[in-house]
C-alpha atoms as a PDB file:
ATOM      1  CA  UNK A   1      78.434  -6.068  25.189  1.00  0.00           C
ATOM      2  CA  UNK A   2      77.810  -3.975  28.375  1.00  0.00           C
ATOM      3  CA  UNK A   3      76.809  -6.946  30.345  1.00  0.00           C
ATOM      4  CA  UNK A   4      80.342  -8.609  29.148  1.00  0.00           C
ATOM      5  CA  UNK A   5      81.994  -5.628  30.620  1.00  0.00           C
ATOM      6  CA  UNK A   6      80.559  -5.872  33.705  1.00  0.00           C
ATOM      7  CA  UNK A   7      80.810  -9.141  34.280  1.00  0.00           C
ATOM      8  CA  UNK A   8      84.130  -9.425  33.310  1.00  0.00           C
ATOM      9  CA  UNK A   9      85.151  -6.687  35.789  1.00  0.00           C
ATOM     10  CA  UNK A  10      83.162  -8.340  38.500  1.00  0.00           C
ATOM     11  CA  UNK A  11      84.729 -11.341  37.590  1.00  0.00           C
ATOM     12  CA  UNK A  12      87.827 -10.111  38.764  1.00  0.00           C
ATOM     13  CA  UNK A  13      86.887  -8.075  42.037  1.00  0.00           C
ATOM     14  CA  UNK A  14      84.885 -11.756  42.735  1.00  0.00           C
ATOM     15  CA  UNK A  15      88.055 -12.875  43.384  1.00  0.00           C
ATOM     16  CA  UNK A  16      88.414 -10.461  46.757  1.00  0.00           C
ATOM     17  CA  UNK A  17      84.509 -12.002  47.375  1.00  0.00           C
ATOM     18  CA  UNK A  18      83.369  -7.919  45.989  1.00  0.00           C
ATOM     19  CA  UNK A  19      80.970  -7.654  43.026  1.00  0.00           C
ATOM     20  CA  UNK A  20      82.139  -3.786  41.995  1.00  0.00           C
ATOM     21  CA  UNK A  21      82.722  -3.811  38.331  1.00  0.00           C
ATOM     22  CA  UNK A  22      85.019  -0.175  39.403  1.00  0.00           C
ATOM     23  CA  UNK A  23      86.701  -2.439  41.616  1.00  0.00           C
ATOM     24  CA  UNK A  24      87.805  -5.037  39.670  1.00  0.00           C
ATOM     25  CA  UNK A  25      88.897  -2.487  36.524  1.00  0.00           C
ATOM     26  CA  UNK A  26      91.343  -0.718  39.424  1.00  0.00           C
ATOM     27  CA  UNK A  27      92.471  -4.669  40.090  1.00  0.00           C
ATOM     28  CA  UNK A  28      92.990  -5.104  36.638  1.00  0.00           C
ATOM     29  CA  UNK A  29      95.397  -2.024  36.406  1.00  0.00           C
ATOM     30  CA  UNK A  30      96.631  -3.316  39.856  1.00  0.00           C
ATOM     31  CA  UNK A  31      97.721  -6.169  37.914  1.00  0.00           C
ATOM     32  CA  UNK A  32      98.726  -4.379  34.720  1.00  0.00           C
ATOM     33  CA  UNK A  33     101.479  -1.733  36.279  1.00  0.00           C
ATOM     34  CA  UNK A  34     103.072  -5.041  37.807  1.00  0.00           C
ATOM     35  CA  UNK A  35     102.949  -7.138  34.358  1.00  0.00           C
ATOM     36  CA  UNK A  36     101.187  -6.083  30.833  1.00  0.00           C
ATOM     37  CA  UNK A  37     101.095  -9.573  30.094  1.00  0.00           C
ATOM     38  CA  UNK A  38      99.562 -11.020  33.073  1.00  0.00           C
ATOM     39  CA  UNK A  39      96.983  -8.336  33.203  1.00  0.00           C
ATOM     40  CA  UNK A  40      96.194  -9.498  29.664  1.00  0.00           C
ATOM     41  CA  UNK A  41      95.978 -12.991  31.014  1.00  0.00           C
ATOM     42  CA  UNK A  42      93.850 -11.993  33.833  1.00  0.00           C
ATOM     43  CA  UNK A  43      91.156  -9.803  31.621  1.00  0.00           C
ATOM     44  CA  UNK A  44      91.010 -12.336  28.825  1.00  0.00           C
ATOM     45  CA  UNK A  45      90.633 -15.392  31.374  1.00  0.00           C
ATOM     46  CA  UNK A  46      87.676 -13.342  33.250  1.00  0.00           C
ATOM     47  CA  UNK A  47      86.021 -13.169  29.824  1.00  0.00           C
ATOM     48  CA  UNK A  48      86.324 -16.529  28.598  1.00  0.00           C
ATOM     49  CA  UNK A  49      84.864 -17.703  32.272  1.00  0.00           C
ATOM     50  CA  UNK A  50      82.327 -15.400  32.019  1.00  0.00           C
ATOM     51  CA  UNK A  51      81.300 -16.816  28.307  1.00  0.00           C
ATOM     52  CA  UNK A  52      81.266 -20.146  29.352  1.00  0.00           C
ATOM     53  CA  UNK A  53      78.932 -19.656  32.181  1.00  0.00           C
ATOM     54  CA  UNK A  54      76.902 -17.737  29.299  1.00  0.00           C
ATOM     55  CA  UNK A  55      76.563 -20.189  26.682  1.00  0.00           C
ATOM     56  CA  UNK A  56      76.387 -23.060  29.251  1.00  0.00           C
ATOM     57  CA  UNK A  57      72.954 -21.743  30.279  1.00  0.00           C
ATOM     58  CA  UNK A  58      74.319 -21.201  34.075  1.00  0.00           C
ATOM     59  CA  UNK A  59      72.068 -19.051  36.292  1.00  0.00           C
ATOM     60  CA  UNK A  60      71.950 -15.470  34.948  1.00  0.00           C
ATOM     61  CA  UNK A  61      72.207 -13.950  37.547  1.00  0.00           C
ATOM     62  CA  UNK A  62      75.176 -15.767  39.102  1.00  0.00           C
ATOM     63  CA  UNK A  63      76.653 -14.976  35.597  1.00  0.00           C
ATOM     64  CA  UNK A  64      76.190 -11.295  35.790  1.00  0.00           C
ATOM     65  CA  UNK A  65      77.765 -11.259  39.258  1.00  0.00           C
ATOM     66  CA  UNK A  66      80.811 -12.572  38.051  1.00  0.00           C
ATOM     67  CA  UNK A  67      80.529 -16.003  40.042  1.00  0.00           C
ATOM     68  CA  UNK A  68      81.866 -17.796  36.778  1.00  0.00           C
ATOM     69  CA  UNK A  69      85.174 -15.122  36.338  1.00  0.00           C
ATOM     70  CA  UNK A  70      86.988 -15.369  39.168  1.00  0.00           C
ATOM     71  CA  UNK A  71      88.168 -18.982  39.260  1.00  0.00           C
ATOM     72  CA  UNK A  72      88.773 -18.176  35.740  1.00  0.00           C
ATOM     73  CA  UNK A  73      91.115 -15.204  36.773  1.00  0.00           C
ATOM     74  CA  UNK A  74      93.113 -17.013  39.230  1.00  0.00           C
ATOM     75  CA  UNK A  75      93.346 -20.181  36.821  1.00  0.00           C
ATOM     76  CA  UNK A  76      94.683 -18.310  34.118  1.00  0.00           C
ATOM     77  CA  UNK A  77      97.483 -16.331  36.107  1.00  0.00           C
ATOM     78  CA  UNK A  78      98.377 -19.141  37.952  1.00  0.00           C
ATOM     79  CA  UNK A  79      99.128 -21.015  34.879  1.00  0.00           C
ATOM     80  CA  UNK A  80     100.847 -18.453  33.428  1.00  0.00           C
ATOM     81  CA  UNK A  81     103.350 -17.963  36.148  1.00  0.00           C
ATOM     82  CA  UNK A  82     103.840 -21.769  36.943  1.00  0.00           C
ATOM     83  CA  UNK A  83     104.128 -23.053  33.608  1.00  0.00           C
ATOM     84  CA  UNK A  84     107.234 -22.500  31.252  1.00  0.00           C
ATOM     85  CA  UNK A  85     107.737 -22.268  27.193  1.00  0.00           C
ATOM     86  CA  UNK A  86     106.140 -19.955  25.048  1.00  0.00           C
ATOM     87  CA  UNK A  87     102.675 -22.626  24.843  1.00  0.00           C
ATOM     88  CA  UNK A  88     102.141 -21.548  28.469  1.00  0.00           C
ATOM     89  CA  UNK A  89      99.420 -18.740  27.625  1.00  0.00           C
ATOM     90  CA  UNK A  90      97.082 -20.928  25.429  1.00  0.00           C
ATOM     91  CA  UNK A  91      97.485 -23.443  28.150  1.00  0.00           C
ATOM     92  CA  UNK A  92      96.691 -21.137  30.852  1.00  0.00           C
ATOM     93  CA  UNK A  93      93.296 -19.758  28.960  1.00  0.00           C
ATOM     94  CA  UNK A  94      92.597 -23.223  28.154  1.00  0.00           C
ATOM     95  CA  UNK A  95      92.629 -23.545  32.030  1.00  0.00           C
ATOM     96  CA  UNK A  96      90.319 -20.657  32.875  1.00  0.00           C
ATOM     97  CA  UNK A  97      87.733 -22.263  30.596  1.00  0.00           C
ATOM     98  CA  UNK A  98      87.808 -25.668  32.547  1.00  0.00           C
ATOM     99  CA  UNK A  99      87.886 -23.539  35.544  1.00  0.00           C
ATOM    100  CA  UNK A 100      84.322 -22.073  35.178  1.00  0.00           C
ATOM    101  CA  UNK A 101      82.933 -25.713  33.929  1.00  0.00           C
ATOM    102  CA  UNK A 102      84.477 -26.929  37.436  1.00  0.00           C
ATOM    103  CA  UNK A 103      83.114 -24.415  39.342  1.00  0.00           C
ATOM    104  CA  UNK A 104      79.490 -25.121  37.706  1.00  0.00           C
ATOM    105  CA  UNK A 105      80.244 -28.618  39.151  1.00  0.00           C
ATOM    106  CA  UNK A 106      81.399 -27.702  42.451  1.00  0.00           C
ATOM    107  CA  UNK A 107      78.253 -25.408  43.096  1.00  0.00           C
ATOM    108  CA  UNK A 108      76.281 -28.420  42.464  1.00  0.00           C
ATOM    109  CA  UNK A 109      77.768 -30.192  44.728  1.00  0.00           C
ATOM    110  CA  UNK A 110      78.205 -27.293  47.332  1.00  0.00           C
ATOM    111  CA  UNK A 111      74.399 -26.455  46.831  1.00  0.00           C
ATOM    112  CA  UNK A 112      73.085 -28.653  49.577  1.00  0.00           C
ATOM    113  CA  UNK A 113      75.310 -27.429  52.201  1.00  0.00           C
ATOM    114  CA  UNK A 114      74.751 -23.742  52.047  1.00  0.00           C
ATOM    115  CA  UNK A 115      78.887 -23.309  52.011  1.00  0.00           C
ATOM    116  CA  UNK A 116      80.118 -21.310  48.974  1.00  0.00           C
ATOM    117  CA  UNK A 117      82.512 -22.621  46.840  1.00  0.00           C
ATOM    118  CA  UNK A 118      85.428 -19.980  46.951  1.00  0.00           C
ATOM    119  CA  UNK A 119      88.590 -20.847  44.910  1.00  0.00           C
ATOM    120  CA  UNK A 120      88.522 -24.117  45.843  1.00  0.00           C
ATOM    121  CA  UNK A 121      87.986 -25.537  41.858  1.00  0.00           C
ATOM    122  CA  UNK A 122      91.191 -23.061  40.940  1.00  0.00           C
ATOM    123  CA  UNK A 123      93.708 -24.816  43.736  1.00  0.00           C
ATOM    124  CA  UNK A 124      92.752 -28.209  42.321  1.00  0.00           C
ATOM    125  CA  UNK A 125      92.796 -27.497  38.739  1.00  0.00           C
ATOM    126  CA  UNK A 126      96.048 -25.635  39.283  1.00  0.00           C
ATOM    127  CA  UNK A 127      98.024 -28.409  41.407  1.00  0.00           C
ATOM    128  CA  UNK A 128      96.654 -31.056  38.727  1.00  0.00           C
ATOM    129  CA  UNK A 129      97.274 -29.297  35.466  1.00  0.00           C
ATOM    130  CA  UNK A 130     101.008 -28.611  37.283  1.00  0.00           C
ATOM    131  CA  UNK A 131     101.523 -32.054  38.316  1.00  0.00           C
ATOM    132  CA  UNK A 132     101.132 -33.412  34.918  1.00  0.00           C
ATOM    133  CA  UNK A 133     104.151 -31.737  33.855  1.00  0.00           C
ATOM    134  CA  UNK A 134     106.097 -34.557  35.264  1.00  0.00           C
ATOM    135  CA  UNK A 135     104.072 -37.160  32.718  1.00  0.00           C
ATOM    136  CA  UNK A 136     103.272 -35.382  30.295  1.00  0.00           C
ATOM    137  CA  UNK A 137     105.849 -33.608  28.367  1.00  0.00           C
ATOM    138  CA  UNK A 138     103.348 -30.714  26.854  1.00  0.00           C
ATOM    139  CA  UNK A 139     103.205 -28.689  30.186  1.00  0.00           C
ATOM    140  CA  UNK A 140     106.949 -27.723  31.413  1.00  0.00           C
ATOM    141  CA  UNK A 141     106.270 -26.483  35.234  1.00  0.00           C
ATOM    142  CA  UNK A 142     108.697 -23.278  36.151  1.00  0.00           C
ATOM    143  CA  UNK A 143     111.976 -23.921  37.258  1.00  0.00           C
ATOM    144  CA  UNK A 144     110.679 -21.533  40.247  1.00  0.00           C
ATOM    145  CA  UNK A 145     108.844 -24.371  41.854  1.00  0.00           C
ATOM    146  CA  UNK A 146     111.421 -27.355  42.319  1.00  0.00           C
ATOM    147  CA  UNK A 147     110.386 -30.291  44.850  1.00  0.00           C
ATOM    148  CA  UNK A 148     112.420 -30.171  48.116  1.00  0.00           C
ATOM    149  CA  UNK A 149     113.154 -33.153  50.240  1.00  0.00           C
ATOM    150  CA  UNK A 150     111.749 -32.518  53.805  1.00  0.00           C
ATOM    151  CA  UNK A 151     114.808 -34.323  55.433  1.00  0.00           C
ATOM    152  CA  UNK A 152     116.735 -32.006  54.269  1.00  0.00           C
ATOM    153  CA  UNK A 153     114.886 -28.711  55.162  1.00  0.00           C
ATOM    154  CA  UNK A 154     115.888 -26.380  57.449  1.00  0.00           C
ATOM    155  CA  UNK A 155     113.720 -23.349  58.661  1.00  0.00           C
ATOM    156  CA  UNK A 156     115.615 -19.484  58.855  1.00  0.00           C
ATOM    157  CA  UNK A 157     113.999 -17.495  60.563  1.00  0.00           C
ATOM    158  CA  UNK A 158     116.598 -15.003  60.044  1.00  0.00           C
ATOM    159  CA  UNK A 159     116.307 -11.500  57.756  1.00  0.00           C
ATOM    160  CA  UNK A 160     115.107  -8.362  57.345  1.00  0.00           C
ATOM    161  CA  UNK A 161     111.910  -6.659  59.115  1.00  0.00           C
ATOM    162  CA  UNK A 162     109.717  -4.667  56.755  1.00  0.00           C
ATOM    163  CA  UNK A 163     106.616  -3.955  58.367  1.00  0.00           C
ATOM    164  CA  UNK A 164     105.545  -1.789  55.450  1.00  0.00           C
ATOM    165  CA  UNK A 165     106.461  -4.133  52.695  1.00  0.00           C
ATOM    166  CA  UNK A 166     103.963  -6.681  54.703  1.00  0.00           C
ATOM    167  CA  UNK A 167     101.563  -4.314  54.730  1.00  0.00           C
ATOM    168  CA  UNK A 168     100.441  -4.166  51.400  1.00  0.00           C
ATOM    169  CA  UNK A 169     102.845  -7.010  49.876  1.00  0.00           C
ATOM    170  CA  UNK A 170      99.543  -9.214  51.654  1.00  0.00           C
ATOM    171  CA  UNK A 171      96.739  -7.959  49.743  1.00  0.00           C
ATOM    172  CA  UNK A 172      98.997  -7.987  46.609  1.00  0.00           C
ATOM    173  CA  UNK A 173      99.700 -11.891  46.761  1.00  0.00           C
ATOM    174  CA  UNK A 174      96.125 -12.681  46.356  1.00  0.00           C
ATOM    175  CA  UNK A 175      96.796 -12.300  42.538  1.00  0.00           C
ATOM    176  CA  UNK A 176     100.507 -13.414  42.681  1.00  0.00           C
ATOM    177  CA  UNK A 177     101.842  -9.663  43.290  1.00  0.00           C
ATOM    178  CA  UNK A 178     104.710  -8.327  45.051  1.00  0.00           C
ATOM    179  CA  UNK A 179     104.290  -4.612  44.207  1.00  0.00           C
ATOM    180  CA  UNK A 180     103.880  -1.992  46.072  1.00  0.00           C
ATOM    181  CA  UNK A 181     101.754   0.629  44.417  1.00  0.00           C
ATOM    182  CA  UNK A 182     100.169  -2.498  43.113  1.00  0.00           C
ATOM    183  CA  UNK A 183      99.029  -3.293  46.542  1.00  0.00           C
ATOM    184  CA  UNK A 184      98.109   0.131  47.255  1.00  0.00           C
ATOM    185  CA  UNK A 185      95.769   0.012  44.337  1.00  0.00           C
ATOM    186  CA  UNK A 186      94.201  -3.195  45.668  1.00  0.00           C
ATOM    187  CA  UNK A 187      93.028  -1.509  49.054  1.00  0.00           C
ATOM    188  CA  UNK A 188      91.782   1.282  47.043  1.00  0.00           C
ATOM    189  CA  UNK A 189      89.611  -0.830  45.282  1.00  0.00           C
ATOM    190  CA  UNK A 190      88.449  -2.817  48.572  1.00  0.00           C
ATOM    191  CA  UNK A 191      88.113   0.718  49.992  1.00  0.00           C
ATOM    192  CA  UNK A 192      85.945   1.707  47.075  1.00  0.00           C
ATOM    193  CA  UNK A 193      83.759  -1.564  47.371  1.00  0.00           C
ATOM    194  CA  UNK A 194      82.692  -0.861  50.646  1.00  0.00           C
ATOM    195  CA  UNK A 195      84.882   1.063  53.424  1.00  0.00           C
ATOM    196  CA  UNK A 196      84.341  -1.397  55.993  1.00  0.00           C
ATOM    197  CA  UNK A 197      85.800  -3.984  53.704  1.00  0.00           C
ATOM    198  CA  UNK A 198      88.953  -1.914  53.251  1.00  0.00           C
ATOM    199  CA  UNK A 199      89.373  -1.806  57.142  1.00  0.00           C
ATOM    200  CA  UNK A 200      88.390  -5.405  57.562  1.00  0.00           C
ATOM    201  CA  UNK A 201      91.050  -6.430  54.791  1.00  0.00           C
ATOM    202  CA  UNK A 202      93.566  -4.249  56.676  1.00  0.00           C
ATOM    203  CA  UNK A 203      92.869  -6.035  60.615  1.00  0.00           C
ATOM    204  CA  UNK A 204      93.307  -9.233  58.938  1.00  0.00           C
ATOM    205  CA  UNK A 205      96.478  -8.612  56.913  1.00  0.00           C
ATOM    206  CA  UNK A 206      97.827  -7.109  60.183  1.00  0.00           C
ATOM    207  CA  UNK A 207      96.229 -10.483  62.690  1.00  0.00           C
ATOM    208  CA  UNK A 208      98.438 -12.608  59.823  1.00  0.00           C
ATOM    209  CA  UNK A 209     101.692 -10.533  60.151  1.00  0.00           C
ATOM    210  CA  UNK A 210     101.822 -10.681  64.182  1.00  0.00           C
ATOM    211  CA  UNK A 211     100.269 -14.011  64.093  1.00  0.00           C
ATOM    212  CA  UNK A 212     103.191 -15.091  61.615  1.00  0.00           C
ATOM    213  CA  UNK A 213     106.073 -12.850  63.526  1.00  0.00           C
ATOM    214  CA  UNK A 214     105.335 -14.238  67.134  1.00  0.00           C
ATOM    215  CA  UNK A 215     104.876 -17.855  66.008  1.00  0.00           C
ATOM    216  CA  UNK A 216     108.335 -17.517  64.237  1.00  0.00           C
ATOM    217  CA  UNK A 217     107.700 -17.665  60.907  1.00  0.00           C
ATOM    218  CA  UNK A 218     110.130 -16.987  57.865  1.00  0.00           C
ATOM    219  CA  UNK A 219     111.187 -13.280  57.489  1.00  0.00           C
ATOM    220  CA  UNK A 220     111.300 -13.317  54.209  1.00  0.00           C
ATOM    221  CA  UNK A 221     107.739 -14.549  53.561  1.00  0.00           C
ATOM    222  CA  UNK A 222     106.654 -13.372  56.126  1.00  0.00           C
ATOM    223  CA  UNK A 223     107.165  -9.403  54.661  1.00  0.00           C
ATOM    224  CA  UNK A 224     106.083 -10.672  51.181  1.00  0.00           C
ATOM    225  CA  UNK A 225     102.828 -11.526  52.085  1.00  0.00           C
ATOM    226  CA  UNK A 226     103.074 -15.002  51.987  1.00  0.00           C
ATOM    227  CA  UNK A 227     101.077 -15.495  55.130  1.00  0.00           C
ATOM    228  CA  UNK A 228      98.740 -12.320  54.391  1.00  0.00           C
ATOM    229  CA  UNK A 229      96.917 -12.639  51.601  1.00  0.00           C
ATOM    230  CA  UNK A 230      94.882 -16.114  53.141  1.00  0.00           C
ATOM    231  CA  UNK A 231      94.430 -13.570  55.844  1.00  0.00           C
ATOM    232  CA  UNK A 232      92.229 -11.192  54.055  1.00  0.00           C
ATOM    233  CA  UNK A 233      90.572 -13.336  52.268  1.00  0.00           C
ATOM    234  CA  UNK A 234      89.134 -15.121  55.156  1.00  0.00           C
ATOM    235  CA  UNK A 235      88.947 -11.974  57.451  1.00  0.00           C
ATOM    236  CA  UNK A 236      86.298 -10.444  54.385  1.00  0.00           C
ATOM    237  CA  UNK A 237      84.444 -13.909  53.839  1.00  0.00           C
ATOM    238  CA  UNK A 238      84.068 -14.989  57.741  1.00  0.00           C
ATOM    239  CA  UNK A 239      83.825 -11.273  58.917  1.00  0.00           C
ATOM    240  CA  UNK A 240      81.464  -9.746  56.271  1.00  0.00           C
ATOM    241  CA  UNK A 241      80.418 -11.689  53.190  1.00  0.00           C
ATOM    242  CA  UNK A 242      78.781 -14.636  54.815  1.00  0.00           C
ATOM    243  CA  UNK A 243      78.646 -13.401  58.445  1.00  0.00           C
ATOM    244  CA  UNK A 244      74.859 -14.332  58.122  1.00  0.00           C
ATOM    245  CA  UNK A 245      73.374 -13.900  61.650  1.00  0.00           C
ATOM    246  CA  UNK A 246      76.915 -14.278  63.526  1.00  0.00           C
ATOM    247  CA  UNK A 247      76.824 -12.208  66.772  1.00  0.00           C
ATOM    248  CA  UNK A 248      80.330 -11.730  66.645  1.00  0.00           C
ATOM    249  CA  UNK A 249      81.662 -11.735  63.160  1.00  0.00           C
ATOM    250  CA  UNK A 250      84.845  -9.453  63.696  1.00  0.00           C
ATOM    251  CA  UNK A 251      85.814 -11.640  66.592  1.00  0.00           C
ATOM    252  CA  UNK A 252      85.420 -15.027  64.360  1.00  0.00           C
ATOM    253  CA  UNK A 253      87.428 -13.251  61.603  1.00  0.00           C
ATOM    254  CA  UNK A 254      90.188 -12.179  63.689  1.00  0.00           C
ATOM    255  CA  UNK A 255      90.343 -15.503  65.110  1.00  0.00           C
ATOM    256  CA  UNK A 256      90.241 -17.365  61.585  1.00  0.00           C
ATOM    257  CA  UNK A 257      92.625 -14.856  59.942  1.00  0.00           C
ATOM    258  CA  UNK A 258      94.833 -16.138  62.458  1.00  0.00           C
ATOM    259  CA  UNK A 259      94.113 -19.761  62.335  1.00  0.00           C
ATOM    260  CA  UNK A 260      95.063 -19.129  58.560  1.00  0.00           C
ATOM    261  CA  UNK A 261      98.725 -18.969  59.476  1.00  0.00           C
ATOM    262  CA  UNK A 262      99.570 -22.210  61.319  1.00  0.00           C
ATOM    263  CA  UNK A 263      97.062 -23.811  58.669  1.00  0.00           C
ATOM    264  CA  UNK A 264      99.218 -22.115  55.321  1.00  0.00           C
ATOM    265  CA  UNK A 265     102.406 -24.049  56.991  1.00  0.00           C
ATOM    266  CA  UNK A 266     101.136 -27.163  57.494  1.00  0.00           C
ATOM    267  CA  UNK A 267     100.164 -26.764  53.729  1.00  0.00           C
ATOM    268  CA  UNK A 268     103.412 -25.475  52.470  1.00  0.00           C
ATOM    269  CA  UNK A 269     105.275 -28.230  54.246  1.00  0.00           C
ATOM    270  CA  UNK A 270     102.531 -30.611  52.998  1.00  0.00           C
ATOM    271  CA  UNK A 271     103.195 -29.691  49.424  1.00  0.00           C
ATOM    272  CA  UNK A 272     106.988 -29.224  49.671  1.00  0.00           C
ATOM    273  CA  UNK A 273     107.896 -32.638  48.365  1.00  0.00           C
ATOM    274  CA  UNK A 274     105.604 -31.798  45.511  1.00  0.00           C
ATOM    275  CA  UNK A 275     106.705 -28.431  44.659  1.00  0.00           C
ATOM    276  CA  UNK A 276     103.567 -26.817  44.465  1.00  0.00           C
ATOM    277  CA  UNK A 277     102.093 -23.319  45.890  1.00  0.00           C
ATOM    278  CA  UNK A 278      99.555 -23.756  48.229  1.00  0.00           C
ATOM    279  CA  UNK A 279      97.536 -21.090  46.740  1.00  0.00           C
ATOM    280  CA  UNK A 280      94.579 -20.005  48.686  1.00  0.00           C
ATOM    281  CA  UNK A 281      93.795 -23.472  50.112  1.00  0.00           C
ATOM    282  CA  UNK A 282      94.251 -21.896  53.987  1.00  0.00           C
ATOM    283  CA  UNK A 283      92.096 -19.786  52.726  1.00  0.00           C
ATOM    284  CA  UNK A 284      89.423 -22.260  52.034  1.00  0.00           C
ATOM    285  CA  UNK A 285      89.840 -24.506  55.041  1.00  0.00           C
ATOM    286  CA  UNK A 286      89.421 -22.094  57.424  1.00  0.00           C
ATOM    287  CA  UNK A 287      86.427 -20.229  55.714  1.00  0.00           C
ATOM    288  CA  UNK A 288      84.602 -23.804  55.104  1.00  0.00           C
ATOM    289  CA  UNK A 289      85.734 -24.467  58.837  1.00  0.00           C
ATOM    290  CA  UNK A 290      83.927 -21.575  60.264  1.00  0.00           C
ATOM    291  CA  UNK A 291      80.946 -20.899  58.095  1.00  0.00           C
ATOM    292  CA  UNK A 292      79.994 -25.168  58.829  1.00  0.00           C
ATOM    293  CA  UNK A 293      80.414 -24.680  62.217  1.00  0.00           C
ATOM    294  CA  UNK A 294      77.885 -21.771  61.971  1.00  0.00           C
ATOM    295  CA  UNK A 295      75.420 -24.201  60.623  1.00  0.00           C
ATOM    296  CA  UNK A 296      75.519 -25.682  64.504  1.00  0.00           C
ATOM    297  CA  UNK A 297      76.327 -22.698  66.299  1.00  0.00           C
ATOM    298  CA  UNK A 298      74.442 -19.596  64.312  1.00  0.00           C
ATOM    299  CA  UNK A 299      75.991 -17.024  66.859  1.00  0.00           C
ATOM    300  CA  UNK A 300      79.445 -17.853  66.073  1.00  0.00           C
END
């Protein structure tokens, strides 16, 4: 049962690339001051991940780190906050058990290549499980995300500055929140991970929210984090996690946390007809983009 525990927990803090079962307990109340419900979502998700992993005979050790939660995690609060009518929970924790089968697959796959496999099996299993909701009249998507004819967009720039909103509203979106002490409590458990992941997490919320001002982004989601949280992410996985032999890794994150912003339009824009979040897929492309590239050019 103690092994559960911790794996659940590091599960969670997986999902901010930190294996710190204290960590992810102080996400999971991070989560649970914003919404009981999708903390419940988000604990029992990391434990159904982490049992399949378990009884499918994965790698213990990957198990114990919580490399089977987190896709889990992000699976089953997605699901929960996309989909509509009361069968939306069961769906979503039937979701974070496919999740951790897909992300068996995709570290299969990955294995050869030396990239890891980030949250790349949640995004897909997320946009396809929310896409059959037009054929299949089970699922009912969330009147919140309603397709929108690109002819007919137009881009206001116009609103409100709220520089400390952005600052933690970034970190916060990673799990879908926009709460403030919520956010708060998400540095604090970065911070308690590992200090210099707290300050990394900071300069690349901060690259993302002059990147995303200057270029003349949205206000609005702008100062909700909407261009942050693919920030840190990629600012902790380029800069730290699999920095590897880099010579410069602060640079390269910098530089990718703000490659993450003209990268998480193009997908918005991309997925506008469709009427789906782009989740963390900036996220991805830019972390695959620049830990491949450092399989040519190691000091990069």
């Amino acid at each position: 049962m103690k092994w559960l525990l911790a794996s659940t927990f590091k599960g969670i803090s997986q999902v901010i690339l930190i294996e710190n079962a204290i960590s992810g307990f102080i996400i999971l109340a991070a989560i649970t001051i914003a919404s009981v419900s999708l903390g419940a979502v988000t604990l029992l998700s990391a434990v159904i991940g982490t049992l399949i992993g378990k009884i499918g005979g994965a790698d213990g050790e990957s198990v114990n780190h919580g490399l089977y939660g987190y896709n889990s995690v992000l699976t089953g609060m997605a699901l929960s906050l996309f989909l509509s009518g009361d069968d939306r929970f069961f769906i979503a924790l039937v979701g974070a058990a496919i999740a951790s089968v897909f992300t068996a697959t995709m570290i299969h796959f990955m294995r050869r290549t030396g990239i890891p496999v980030l949250t790349f099996p949640f995004i897909v299993l997320t946009w396809f499980l929310l896409l059959t909701t037009y054929r299949l009249v089970s699922f009912k998507i969330s009147p919140n995300l309603t397709p929108q004819s690109l002819s007919n967009w137009t881009l206001n720039i116009k609103g409100e500055t709220d520089w400390l909103d952005g600052a933690v509203n970034g970190i916060g979106q990673i799990f879908f929140l926009d709460n403030n002490l919520s956010g708060v409590l998400l540095f604090i458990a970065v911070f308690w991970a590992g200090w210099r992941l707290g300050v990394y997490a900071i300069i690349g919320n901060a690259a993302a929210l002059l990147t995303s001002y200057c270029l003349g982004a949205e206000h609005h989601l702008i100062f909700m984090g909407l261009y942050g949280y693919n920030a840190i992410l990629t600012m902790i996985a380029v800069a730290i996690v699999f920095k590897e032999n880099a010579k410069y890794p602060l640079i390269t994150g910098i530089i990718a946390a703000c490659l993450t912003v003209p990268i998480a339009g193009s997908v918005v824009t991309w997925l506008l007809p469709y009427g789906l979040p782009a989740l963390t897929m900036p996220f991805v492309l830019c972390t695959w983009l620049f830990l491949a590239a450092r399989k040519v050019m190691p000091r990069f």
